[in-house]
Every structure is written in C-alpha cells, then in structure tokens.
Protein backbone atom coordinates (compact mmCIF):
# COMPACT_ATOMS: atom_id res chain seq x y z
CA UNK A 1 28.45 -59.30 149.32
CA UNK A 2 29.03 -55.70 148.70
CA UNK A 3 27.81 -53.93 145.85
CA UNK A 4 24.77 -54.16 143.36
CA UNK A 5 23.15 -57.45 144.20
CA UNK A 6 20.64 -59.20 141.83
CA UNK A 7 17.34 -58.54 141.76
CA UNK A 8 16.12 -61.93 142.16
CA UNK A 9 17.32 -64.13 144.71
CA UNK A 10 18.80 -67.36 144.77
CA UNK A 11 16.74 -70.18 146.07
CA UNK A 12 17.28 -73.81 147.04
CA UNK A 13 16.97 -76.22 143.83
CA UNK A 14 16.39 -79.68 143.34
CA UNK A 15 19.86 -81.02 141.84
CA UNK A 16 19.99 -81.02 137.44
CA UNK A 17 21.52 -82.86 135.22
CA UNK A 18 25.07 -80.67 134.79
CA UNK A 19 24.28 -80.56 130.84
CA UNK A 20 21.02 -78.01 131.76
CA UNK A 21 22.37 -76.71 135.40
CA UNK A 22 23.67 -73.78 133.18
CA UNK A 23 20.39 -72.88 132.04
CA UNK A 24 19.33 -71.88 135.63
CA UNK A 25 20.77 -68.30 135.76
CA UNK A 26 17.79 -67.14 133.11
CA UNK A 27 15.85 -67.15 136.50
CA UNK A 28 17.71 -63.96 137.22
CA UNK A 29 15.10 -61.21 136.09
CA UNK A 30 18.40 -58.53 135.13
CA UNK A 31 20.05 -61.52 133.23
CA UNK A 32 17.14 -62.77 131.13
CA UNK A 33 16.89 -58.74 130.12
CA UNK A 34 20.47 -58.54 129.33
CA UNK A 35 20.59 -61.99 127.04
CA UNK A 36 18.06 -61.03 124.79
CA UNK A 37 18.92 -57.15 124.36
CA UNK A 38 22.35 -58.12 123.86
CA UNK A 39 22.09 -61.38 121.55
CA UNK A 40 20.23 -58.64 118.97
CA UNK A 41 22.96 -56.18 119.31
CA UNK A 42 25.83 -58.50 118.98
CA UNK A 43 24.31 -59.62 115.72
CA UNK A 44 24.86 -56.31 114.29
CA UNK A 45 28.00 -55.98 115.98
CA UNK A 46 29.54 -59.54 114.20
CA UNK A 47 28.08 -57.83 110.65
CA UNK A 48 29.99 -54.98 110.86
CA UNK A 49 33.34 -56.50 111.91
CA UNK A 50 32.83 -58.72 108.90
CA UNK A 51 31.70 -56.05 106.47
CA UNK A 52 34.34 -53.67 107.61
CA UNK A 53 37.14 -56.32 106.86
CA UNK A 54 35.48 -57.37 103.61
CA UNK A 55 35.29 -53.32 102.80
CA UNK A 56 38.88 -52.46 103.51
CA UNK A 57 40.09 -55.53 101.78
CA UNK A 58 37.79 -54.59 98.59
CA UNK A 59 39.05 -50.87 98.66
CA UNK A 60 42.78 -52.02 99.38
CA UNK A 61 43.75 -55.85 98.67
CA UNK A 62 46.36 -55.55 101.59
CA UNK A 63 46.52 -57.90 104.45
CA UNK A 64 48.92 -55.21 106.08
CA UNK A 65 45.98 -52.64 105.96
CA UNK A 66 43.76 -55.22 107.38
CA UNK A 67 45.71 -55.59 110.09
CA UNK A 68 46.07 -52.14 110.92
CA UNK A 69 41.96 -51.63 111.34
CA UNK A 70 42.10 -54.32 114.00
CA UNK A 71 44.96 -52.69 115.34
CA UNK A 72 43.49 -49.57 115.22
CA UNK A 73 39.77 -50.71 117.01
CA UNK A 74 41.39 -52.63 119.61
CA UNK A 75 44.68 -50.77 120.95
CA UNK A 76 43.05 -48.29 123.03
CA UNK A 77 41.48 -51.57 124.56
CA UNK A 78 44.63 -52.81 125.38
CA UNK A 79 45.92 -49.38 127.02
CA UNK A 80 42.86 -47.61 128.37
CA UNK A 81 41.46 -51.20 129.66
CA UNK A 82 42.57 -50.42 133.19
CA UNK A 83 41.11 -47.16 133.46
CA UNK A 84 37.98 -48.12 132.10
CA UNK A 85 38.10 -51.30 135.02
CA UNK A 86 38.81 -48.40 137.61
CA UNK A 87 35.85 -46.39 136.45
CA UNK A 88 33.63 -49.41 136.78
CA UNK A 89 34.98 -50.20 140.56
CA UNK A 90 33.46 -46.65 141.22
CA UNK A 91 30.27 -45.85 138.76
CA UNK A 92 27.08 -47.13 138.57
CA UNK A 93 28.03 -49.86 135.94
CA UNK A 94 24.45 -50.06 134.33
CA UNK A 95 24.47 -46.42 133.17
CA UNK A 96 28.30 -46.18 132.27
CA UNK A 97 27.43 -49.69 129.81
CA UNK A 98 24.05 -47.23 128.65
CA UNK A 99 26.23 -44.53 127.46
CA UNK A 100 29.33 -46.98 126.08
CA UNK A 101 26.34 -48.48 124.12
CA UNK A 102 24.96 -45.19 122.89
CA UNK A 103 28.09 -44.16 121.52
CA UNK A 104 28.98 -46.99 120.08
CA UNK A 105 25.50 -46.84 117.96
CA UNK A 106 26.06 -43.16 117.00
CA UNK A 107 29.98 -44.62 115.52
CA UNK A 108 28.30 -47.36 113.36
CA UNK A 109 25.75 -44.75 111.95
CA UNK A 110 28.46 -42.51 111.00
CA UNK A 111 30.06 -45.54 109.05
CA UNK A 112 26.89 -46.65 107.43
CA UNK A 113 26.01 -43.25 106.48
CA UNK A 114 29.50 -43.00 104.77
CA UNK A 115 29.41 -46.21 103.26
CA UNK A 116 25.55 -46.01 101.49
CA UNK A 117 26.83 -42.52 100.64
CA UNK A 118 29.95 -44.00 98.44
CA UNK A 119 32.19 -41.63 99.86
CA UNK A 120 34.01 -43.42 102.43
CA UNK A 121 37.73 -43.70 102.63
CA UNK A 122 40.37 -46.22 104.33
CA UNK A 123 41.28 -43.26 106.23
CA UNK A 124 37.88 -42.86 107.88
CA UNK A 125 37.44 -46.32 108.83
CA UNK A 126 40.27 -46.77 110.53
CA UNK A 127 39.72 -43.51 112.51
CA UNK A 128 36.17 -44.85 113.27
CA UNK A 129 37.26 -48.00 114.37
CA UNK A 130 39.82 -46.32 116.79
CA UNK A 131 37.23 -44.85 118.17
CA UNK A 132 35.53 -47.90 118.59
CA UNK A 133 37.86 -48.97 120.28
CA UNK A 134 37.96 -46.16 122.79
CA UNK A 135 34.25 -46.82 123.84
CA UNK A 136 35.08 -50.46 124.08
CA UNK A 137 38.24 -50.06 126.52
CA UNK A 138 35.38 -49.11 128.87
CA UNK A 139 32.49 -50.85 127.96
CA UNK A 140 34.17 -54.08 127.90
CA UNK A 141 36.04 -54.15 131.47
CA UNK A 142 32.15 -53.03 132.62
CA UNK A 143 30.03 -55.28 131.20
CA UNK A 144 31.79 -58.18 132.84
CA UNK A 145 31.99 -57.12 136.38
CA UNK A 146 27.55 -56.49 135.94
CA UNK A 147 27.28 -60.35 135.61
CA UNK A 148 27.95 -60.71 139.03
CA UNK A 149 25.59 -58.29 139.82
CA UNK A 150 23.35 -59.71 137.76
CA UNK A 151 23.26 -63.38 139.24
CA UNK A 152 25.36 -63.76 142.20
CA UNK A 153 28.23 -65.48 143.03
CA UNK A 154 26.42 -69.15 143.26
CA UNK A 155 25.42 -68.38 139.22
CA UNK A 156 28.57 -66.61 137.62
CA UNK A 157 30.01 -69.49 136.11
CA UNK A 158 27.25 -70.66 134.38
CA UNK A 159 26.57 -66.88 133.31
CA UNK A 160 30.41 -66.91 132.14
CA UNK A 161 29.45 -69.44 130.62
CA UNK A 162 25.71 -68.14 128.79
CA UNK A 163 27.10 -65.23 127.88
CA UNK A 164 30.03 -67.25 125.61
CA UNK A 165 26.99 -69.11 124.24
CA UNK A 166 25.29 -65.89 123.61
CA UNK A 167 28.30 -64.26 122.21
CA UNK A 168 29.64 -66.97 119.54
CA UNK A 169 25.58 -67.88 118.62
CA UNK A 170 25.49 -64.13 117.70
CA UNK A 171 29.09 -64.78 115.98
CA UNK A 172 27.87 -68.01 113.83
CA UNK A 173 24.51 -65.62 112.68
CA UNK A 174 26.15 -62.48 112.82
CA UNK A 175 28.48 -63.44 109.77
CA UNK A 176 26.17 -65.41 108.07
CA UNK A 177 24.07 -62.69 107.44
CA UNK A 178 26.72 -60.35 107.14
CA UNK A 179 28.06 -62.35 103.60
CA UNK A 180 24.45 -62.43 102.06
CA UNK A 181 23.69 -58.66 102.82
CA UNK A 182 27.05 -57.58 101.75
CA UNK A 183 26.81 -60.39 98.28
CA UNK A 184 23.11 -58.45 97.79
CA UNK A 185 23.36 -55.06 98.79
CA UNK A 186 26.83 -53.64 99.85
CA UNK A 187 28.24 -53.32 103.02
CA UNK A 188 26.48 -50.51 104.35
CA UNK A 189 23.75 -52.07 104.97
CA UNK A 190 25.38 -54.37 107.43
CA UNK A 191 26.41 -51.17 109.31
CA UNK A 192 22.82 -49.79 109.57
CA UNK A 193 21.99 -53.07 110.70
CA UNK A 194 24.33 -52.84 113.89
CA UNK A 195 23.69 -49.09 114.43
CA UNK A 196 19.62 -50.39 114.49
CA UNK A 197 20.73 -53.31 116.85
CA UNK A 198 21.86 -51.57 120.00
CA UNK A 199 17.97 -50.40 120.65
CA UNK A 200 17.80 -53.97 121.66
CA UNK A 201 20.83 -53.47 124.86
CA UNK A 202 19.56 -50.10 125.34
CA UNK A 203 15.90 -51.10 126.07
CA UNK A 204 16.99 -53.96 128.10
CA UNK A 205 19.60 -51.92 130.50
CA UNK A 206 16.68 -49.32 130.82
CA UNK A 207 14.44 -52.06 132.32
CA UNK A 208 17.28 -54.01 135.02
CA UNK A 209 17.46 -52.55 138.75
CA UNK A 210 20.09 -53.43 140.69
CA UNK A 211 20.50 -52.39 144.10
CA UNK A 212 22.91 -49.80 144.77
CA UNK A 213 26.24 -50.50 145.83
CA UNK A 214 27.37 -47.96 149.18
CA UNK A 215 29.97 -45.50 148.80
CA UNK A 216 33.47 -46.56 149.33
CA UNK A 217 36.69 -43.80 149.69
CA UNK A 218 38.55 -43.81 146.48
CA UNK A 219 42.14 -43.36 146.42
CA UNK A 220 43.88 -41.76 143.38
CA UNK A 221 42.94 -42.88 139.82
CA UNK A 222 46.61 -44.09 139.43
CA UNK A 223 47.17 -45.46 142.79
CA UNK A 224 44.22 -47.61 141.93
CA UNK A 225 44.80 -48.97 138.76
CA UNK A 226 48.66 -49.92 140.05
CA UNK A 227 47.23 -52.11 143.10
CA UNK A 228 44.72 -53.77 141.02
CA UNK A 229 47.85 -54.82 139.35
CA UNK A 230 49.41 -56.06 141.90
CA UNK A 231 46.44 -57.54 142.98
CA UNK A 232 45.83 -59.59 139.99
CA UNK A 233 49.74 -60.84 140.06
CA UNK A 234 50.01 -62.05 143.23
CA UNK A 235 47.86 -65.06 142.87
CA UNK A 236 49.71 -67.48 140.83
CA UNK A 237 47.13 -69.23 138.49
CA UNK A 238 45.50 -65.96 137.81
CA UNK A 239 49.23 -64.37 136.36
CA UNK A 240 49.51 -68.03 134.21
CA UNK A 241 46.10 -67.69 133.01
CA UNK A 242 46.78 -64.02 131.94
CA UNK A 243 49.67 -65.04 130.14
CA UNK A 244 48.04 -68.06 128.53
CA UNK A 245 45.15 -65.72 127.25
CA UNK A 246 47.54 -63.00 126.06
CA UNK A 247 49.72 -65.36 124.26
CA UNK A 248 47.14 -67.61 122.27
CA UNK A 249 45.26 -63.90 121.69
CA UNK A 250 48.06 -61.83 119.65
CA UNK A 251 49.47 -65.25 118.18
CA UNK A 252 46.47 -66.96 117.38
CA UNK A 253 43.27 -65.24 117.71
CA UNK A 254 45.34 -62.87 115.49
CA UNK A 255 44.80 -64.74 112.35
CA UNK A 256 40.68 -63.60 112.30
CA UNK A 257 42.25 -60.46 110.95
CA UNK A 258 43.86 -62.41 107.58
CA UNK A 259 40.42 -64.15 107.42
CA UNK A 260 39.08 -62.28 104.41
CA UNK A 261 42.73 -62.63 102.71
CA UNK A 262 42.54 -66.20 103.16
CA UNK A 263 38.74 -66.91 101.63
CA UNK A 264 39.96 -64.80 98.72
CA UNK A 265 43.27 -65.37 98.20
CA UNK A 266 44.13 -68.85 99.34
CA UNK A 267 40.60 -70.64 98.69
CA UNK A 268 39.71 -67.97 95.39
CA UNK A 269 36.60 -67.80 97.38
CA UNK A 270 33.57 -64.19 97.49
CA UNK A 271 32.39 -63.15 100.20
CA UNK A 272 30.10 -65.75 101.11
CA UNK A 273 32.97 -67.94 101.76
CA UNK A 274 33.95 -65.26 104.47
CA UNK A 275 30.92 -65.51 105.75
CA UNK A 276 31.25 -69.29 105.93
CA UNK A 277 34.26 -69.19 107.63
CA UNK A 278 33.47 -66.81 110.10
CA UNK A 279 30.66 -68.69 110.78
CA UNK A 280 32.21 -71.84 111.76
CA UNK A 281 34.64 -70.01 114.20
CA UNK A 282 31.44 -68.92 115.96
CA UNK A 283 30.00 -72.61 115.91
CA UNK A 284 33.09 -74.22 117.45
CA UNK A 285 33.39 -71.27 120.14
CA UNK A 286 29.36 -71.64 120.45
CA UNK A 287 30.08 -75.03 121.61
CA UNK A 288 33.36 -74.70 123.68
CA UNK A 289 31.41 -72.09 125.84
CA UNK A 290 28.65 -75.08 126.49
CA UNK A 291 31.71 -77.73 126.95
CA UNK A 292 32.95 -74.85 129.59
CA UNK A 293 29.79 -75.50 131.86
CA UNK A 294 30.54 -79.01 131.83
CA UNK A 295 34.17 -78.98 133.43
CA UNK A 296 34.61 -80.49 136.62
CA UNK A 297 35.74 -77.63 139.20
CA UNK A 298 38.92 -79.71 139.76
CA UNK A 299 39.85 -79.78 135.98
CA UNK A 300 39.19 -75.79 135.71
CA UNK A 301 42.87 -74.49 136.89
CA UNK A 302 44.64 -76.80 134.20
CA UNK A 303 42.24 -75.74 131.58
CA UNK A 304 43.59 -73.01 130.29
CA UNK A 305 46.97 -75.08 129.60
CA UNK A 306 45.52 -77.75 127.83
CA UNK A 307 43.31 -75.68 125.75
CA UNK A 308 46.26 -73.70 124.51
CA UNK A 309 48.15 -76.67 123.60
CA UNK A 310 44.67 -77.53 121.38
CA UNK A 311 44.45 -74.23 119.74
CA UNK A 312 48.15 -74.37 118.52
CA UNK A 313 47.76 -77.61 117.15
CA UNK A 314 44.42 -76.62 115.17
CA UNK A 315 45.85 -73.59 113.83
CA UNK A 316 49.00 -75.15 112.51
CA UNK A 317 46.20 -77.71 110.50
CA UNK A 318 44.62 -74.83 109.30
CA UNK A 319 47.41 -73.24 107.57
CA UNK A 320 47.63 -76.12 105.41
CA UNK A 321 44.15 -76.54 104.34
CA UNK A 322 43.50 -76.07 100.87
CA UNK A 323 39.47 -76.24 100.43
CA UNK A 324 36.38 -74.08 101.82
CA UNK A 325 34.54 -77.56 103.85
CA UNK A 326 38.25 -78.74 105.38
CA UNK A 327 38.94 -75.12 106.52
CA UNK A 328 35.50 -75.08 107.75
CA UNK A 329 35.98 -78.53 109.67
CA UNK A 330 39.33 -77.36 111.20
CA UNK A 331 38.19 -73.78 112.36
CA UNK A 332 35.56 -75.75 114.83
CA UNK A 333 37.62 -77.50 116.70
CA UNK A 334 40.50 -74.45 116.89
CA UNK A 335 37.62 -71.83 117.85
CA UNK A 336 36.38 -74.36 120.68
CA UNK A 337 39.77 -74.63 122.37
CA UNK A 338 40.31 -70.82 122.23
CA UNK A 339 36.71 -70.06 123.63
CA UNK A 340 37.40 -72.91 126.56
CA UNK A 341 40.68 -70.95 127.41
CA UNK A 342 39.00 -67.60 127.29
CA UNK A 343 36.24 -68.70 129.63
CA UNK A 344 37.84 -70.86 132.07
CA UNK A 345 40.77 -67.36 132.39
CA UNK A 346 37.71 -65.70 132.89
CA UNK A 347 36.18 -67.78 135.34
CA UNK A 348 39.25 -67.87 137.37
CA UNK A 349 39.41 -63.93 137.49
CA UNK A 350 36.12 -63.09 138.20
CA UNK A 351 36.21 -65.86 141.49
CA UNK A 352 39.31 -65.10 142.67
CA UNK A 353 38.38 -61.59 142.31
CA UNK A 354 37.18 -59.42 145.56
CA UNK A 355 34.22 -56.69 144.96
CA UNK A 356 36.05 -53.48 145.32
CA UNK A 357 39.03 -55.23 142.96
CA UNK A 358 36.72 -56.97 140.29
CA UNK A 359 36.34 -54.37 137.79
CA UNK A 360 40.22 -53.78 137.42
CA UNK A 361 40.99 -57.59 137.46
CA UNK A 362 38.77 -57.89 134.65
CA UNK A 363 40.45 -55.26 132.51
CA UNK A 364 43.37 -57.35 133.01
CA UNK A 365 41.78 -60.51 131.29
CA UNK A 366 40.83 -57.88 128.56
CA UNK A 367 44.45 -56.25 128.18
CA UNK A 368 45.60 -60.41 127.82
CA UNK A 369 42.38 -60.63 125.04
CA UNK A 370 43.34 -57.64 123.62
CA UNK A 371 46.95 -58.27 122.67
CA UNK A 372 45.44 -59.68 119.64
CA UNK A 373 45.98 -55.75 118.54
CA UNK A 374 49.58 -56.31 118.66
CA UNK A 375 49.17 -59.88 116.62
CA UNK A 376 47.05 -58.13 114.04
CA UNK A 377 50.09 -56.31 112.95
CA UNK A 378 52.70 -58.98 113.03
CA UNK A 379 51.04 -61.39 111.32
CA UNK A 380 49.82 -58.82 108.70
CA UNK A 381 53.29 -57.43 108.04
CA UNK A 382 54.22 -61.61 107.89
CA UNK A 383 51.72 -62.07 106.17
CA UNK A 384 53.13 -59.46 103.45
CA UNK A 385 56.40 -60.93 103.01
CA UNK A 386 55.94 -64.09 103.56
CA UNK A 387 52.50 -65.15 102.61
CA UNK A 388 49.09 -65.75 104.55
CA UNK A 389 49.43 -69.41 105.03
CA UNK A 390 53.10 -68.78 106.98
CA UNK A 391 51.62 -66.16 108.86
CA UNK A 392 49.03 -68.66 110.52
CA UNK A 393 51.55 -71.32 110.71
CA UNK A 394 53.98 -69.08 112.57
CA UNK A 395 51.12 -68.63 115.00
CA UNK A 396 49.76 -71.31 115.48
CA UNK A 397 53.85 -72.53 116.29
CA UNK A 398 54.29 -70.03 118.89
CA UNK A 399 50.69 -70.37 120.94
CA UNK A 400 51.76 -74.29 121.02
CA UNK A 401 55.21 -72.93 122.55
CA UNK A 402 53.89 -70.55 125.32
CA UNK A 403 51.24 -73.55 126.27
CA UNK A 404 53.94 -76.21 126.80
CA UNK A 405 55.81 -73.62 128.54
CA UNK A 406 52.58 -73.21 130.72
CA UNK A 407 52.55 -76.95 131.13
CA UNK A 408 56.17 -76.84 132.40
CA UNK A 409 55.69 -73.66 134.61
CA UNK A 410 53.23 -75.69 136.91
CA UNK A 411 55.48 -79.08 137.82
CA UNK A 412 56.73 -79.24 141.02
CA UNK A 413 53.07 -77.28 142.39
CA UNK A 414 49.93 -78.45 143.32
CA UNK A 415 47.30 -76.53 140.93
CA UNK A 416 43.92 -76.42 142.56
CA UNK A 417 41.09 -74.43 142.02
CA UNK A 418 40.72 -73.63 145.55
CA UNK A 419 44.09 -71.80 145.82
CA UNK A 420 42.54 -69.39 144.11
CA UNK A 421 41.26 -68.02 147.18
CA UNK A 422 44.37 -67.25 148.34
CA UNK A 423 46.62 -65.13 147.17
CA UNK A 424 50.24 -66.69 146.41
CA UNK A 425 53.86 -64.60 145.57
C-alpha cells in the first residue's frame, strides 16, 4: 500500500472471540501512543464544549445564542473540510495534526485566561470558537486518514471502531467532570484544564514514526478537491451513507446544542444535571462504538439505514420526557444509534477509499458530520418560537423521514459490502 505504513507489522493470529478481536490493534506501537495521548486531551476537549455552553447560556439565557457558538465553531468545518482533506493527501499528516493540536491549545488558553480574568464577553467566545473551528476543518479530515497509517488496512475497522470507544469514554468523563468543576469553581477552570490536556497528543505524536509516504505529482488545489468529489459520489452506498450522516447530523445531533436549555429550562435542573446528561450521551455512544465491532461484514452496508430509523425514534421519546433519570435512560439508546451510523459511514469511506483519495473522502464524511452547524441554528431559532421540546421533536421527525427514505432508496438493488470496491454511477 502506498503511503505511511505502520510501524509494527501485522502478524498471523490465532482466531478471538469477535467481542475482544477489536482489542488487537493496541499491538500497533503508533496506535497505543495515539489512544492514550488523545483519551487525556479529549477529556479537556468534552469540558470545554460543556463549560462554554453552560457559560454562554449563564451570560445570555438564549437558546438562539447557543446555537450560534456551535454554528460559529463548526461552519468553517463544514466549508474548509475539503481543503483541509486535500492538504492531508499531500503533507506529512503527523506534523500537520502537531501544529492543528498546538493551536488549538494556544485558543483554549486564550479562553481560560479570559474567563478566570472575569472579563470575557459573548462576543469573544464566539470569535474563539470560530476559530476553533478553523483549526478543526483541518485537523479533523487528518486525523482520520493517520489511522490507516497507524494500523493497516487488516486493523482499521476495529481502530474505527477504538477510537469511537476512546472518543465517547472521554465524552461520558469529559462532562462529568466538567459539571463538578464548573458547580465548584467556574468555568474557567474547565478551559485550563483542556488547554493543559493537549501535552498529552502532543507528546504522543512526537514519539510515532511512520514511514514516509513517496512523492506523488499534485494537480491544482481545486482540481483536486472537485475529483475527490466525484470520487466519493460515484460509488453508490458511500453517496447514501453521506446523506444518512448529514441528515441525522443537522436534524438530530443538532439538539446537543439546546442541551443546557433543556437541563435548565425543561427539567429546572444546575449544572450538574448538564453534566448528567451529557454524560449519558457519551455512555450510549461509548457502547454503540463497541456494538460497531460486533457487526457482521454483511450487515455493515444496511447499517447506516437502520440506525437512522433508531435515532429518530429515540429523539422523538426524548422530547417528551419530563424527569432527569428518564431523559437519562432515553439519551443511551438515541446516542448508540447515532454513534453506530457515524462509524459504520465511516467505515465504509475509509475502505472504499483509495490512498491518494482517502484524505478528501474523509472530509466528506466530516462536511455530512458537520451539517450539525446548519441544525444548530434551525433548531435554536425553533427552539425560540416554538419552544425546546418542539425543536427536538421536529428533529427527531425529520431524521426518521430521511432514514425511511434511505430504506426506500435501496429496493430494487442488491446492497453488499463488497460493492464497495467498485465504483457504481
């Protein structure tokens, strides 16, 4: 395979049980580096999200202005996500995800420093997390495409599969942490915390090698980013599972943003509530990443379909709960169907995806995560007029919509994984 190859190689194994064959990629030198630097600085990360929500909800009471800071830290995702992809097809990805990190410490200790200070404004944190967002439109696209790299092509599923674990474990702490520190000492703490927690990433990246990947002749930045494109649309359960992810993100996944509105407004509850919450979303996508290792290959190109259908269903429930433990008990189950559509989108991509085209068809399946952005504001400005509970509602109506329209989209054809080897018109 061209490109950066792992370090350690993969060798012949006597067959595991399927519930622990996903714990065989922490062979991999590079990935056992880049799970523990990175479970420490997600941590942080998950605090400040919550304390930056809790914060501009405090300073504002408006589920419109809530909206607009996830808005603000995620739509230069959405845009700039295909020329950060492009970037990674021709960069050493290890250093570009070194200075991504780096900048994205020095942005969280500019916040904290505001925040401890007392001086901070709306204003500010919404032009912090915009830029934010800017480091993340290529840090995100990047960090994917190393996990091939990092384990081969025989371990990427499973390491799709960690790094969900890794991601949503870091979500149930992150928050939990994030509501006592911000209950006992104020947010800014929580955004020290983070800035603090990306020494973790930084140390690890510093110790991976990775083989270099030879030169290849570029074409124009442009040029590029439209055939990855049309790379990425000509295989047929690739364009469904982009528009399955991008539909269940800005109509469902959406409704994190009203999160603080509804512990406070709809269950009268502090911020330990939030924390609660938040907390359970990362348990249920903590264990839909595990339930993602454990789907038979043959199931995997339906996935995404059924776990729509799930998620639209849960949220619906979850607009009408009226206490902290049945939100709690709902928010498991909803998070878990969203993670196993995330992952199993993701899984497609990155297999179906050549070497040279990897790092733009990536950026894809974060442009369909990131339309969240565009969810944040409609169901904030619903959320205004008509209330938080009918915000949710009307999302959780519309991801069950675009799923069964999924559903419908594939009778009459023959969905196998293997076709996605092949590209289709």
């Amino acid at each position: 395979m061209p490109g950066m190859r792992p370090e350690t190689t993969v060798r012949d194994e006597q067959p595991v049980r399927p519930a622990l064959a996903v714990l065989g990629v922490f062979r991999h030198r590079n990935f056992r580096l880049f799970f523990g630097g990175q479970l420490v600085s997600l941590m942080g990360s998950w605090m400040q999200t919550v304390a930056q929500a809790w914060l501009v909800y405090a300073l504002t009471h408006s589920p419109f202005l809530l909206g607009l800071t996830t808005f603000c830290s995620q739509v230069t995702v959405f845009f700039l996500a295909p020329f950060g992809g492009m970037v990674a097809d021709r960069v050493d990805r290890r250093r570009l995800v070194m200075l991504t990190q780096s900048a994205a410490m020095l942005q969280a200790a500019v916040l904290a420093g505001l925040t401890l200070a007392g001086v901070v404004q709306v204003w500010e944190i919404v032009a912090l997390a915009f830029g934010l967002g800017l480091i993340n439109a290529f840090d995100m696209p990047t960090r994917q495409a190393m996990l091939l790299d990092m384990v081969g092509a025989a371990d990427l599923r499973h390491a799709i599969a960690v790094n969900s674990m890794m991601f949503n474990l870091a979500r149930v702490i992150g928050p939990a942490l994030a509501g006592v520190v911000i209950a006992v000492t104020g947010e800014g703490w929580c955004f020290a915390a983070n800035a603090l927690s990306f020494g973790a990433v930084l140390v690890s990246l510093t110790l991976m090698r990775f083989t270099p990947r030879p030169p290849h002749r570029h074409q124009h930045p442009l040029r590029e980013i439209v055939e990855g494109y049309r790379y990425s649309f000509r295989h047929r359960l690739i364009r469904v599972s982009l528009l399955l992810m991008a539909a269940s993100s800005c109509f469902g996944a959406a409704y994190l943003t009203l999160m603080p509105a509804f512990a406070k407004d709809m269950l009268h509850g502090t911020a330990a509530h939030y924390g609660w919450l938040m907390g359970s979303v990362g348990l249920g996508a903590f264990i839909g990443a595990w339930g993602l290792s454990l789907i038979k290959e043959r199931w995997l190109a339906l996935t995404p379909v059924i776990a729509g259908c799930v998620f639209g269903v849960t949220m619906m429930v979850f607009a009408a709960t009226e206490t902290l433990w049945q939100s709690m008990a709902v928010l498991v189950p909803a998070a878990m169907s969203l993670m196993i559509l995330g992952g199993a989108s993701n899984t497609i991509i990155q297999t179906a995806a050549s070497e040279q085209f990897r790092g733009r068809a990536i950026s894809h399946y974060t442009q369909a995560m990131m339309s969240m952005t565009w969810g944040a504001l409609i169901l904030g400005a619903l959320a205004d007029r008509f209330g938080v509970r009918e915000a949710i509602l009307w999302g959780g109506s519309v991801v069950l919509a675009s799923s069964t329209l999924g559903w419908l989209m594939r009778r009459g054809q023959e969905w196998k994984f293997e076709t996605l080897k092949q590209p289709r018109e």
